[in-house]
N, C-alpha and C. Protein backbone atom coordinates (compact mmCIF):
# COMPACT_ATOMS: atom_id res chain seq x y z
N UNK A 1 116.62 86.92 106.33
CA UNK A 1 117.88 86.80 107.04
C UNK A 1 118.93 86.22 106.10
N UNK A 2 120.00 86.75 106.21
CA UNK A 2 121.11 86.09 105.69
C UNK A 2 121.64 84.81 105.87
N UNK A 3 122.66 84.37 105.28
CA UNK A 3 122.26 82.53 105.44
C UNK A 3 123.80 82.38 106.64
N UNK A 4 124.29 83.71 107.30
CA UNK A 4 125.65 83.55 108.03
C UNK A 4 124.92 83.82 109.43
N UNK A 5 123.74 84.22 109.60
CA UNK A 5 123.14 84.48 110.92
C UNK A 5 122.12 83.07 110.86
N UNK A 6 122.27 81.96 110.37
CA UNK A 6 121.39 80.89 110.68
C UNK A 6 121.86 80.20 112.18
N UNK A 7 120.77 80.08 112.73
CA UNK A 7 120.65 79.82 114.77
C UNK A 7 119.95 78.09 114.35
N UNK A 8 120.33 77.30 114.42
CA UNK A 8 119.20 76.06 114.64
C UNK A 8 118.96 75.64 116.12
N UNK A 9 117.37 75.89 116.57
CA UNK A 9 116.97 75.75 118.00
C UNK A 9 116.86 74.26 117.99
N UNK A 10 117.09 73.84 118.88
CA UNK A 10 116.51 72.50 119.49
C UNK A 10 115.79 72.25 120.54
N UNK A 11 114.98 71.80 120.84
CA UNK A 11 114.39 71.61 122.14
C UNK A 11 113.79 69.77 122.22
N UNK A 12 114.36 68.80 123.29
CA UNK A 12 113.85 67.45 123.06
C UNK A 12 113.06 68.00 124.40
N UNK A 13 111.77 66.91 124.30
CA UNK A 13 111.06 66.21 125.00
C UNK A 13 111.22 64.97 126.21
N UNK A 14 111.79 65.24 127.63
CA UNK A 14 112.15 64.36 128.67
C UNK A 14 110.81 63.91 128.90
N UNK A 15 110.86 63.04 129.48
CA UNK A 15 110.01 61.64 129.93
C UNK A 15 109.26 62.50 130.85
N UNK A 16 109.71 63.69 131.71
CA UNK A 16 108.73 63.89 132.68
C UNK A 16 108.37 65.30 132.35
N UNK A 17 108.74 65.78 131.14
CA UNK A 17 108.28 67.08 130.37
C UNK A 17 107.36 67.16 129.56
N UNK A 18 106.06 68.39 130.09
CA UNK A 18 104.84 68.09 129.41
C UNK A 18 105.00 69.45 127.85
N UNK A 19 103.87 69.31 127.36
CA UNK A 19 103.89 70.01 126.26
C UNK A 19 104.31 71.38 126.05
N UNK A 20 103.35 72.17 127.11
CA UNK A 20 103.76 73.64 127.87
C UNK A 20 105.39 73.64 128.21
N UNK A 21 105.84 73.09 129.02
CA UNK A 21 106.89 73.53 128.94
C UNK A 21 108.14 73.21 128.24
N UNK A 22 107.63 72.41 127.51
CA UNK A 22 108.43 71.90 125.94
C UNK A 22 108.32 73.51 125.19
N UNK A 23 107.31 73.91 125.24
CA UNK A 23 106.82 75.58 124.53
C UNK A 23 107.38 76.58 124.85
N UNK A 24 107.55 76.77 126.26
CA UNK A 24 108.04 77.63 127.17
C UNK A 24 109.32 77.82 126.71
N UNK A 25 110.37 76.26 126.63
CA UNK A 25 112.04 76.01 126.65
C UNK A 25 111.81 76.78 125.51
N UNK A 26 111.35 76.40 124.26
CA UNK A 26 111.78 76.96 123.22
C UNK A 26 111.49 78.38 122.86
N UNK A 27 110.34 79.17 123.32
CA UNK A 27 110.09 80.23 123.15
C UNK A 27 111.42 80.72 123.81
N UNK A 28 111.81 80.55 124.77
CA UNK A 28 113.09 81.01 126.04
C UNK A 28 114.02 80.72 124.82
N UNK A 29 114.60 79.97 123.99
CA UNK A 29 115.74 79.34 123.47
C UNK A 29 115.34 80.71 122.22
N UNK A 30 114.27 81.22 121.72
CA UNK A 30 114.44 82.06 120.67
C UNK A 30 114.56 83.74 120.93
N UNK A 31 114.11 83.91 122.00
CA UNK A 31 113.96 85.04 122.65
C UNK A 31 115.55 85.26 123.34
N UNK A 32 116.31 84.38 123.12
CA UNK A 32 117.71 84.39 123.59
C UNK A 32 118.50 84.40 122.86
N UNK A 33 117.74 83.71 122.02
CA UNK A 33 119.24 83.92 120.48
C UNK A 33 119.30 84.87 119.60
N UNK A 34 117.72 85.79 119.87
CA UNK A 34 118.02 87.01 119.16
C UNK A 34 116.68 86.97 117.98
N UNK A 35 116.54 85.92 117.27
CA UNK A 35 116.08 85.41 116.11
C UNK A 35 114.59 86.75 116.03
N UNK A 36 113.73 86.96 117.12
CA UNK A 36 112.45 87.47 116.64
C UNK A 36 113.26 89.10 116.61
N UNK A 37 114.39 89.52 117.46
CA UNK A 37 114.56 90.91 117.27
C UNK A 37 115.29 91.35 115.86
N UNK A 38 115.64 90.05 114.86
CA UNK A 38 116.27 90.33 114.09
C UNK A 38 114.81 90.51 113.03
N UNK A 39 114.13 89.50 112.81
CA UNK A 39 112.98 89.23 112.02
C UNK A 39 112.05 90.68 111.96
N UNK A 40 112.01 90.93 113.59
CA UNK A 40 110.93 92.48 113.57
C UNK A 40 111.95 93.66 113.20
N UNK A 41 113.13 93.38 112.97
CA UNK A 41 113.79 94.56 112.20
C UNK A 41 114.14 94.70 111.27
N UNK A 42 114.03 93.37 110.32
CA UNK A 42 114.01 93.45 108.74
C UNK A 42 112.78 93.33 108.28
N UNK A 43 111.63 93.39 109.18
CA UNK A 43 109.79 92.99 108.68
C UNK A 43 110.14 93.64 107.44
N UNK A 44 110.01 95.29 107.03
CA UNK A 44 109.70 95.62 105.96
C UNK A 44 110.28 96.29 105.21
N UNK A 45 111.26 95.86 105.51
CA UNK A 45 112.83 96.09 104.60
C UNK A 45 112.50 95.75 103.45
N UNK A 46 112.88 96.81 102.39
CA UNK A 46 112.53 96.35 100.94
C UNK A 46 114.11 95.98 100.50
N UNK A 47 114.23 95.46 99.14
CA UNK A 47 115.55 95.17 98.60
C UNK A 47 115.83 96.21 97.86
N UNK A 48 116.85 96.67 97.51
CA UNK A 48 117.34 97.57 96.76
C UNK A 48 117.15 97.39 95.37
N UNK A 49 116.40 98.24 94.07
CA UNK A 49 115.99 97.44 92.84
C UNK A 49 117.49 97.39 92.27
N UNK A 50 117.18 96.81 91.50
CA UNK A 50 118.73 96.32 90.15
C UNK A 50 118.63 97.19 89.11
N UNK A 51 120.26 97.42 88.35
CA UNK A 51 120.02 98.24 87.61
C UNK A 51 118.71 98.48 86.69
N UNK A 52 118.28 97.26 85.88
CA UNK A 52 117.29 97.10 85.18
C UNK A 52 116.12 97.42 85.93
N UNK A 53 115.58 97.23 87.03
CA UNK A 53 114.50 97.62 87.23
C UNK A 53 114.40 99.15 87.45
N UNK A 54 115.33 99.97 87.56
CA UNK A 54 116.21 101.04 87.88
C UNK A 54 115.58 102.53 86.77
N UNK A 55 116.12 101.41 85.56
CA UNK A 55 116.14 101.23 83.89
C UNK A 55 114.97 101.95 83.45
N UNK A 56 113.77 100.84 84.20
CA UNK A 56 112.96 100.40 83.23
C UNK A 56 111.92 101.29 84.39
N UNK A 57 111.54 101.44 85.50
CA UNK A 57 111.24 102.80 86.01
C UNK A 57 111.35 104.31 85.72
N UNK A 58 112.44 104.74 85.28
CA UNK A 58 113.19 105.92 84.53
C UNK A 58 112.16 106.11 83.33
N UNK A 59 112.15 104.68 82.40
CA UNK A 59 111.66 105.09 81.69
C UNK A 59 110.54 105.39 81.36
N UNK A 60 109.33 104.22 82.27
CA UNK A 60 108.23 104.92 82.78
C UNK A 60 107.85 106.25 83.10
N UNK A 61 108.41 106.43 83.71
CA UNK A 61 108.24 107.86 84.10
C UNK A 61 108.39 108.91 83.20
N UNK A 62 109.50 109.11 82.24
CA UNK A 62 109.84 109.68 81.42
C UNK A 62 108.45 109.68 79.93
N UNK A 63 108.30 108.27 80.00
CA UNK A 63 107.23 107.65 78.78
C UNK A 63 105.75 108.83 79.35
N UNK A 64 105.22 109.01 80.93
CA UNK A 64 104.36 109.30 81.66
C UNK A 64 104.24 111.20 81.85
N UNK A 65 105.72 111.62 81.45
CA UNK A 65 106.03 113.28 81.49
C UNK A 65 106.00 113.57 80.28
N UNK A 66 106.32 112.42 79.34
CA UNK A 66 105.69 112.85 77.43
C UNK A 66 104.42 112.34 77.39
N UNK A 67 103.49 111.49 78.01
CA UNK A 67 102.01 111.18 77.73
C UNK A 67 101.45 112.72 78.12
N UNK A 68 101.35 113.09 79.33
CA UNK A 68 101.10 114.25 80.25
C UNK A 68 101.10 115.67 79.18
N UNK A 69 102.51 115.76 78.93
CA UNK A 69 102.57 117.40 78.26
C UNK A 69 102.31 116.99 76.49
N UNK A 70 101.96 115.95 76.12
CA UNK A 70 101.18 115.90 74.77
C UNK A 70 99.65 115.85 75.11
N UNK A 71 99.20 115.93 76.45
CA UNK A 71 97.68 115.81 76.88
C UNK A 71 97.72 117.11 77.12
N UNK A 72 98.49 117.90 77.80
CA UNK A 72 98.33 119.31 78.18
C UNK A 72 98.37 120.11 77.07
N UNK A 73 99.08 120.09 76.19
CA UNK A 73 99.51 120.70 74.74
C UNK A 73 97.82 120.70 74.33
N UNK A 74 97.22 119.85 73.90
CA UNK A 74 95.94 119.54 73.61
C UNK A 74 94.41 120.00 74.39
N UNK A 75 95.27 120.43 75.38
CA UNK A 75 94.14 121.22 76.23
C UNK A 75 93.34 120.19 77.41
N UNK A 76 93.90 119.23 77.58
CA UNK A 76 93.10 118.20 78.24
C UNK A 76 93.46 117.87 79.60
N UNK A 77 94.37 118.53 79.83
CA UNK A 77 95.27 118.45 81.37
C UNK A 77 95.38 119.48 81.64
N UNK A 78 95.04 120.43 82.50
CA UNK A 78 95.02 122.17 82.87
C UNK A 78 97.06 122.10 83.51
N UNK A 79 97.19 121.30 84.25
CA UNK A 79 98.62 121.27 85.12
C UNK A 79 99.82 120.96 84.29
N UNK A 80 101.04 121.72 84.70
CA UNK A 80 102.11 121.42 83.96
C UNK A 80 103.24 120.72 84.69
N UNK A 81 103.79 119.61 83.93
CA UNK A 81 104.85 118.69 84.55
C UNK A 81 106.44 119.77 84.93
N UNK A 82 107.27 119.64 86.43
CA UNK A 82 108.46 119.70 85.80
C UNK A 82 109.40 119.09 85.52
């Protein structure tokens, strides 16, 4: 989460309030402010890479389409890259 959607819950403990529903208030206080529908919709949100990692993928790959067709050239890989 971003640091402009920060919610701080509170929930105190009254003299004649037992544990359960100390649990209850607050589950109610998060389920209201939004907080778990935001969390289960960024679960597996990846980040966008940076140029450099961008970079340095490209070139993998590139390093992986010249390993490949110097293995195929050689007879050792039947398949051809495009």
């Amino acid at each position: 989460m971003s640091n402009k959607n920060i919610v701080n819950i509170e929930v105190r403990k009254g003299q004649k309030d037992n544990n359960l529903g100390l649990l209850r208030r607050f589950s109610r206080q998060i389920k209201e402010s939004g907080i778990i529908r935001k969390v289960r919709k960024i679960r597996y949100q990846k980040r966008p890479k940076s140029k450099l990692g961008l970079k340095l993928s490209a070139l993998k790959k590139i390093a992986k389409k010249k390993e490949i067709e110097h293995l195929r050239k050689l007879g050792k890989v039947n398949y051809k890259i495009d």
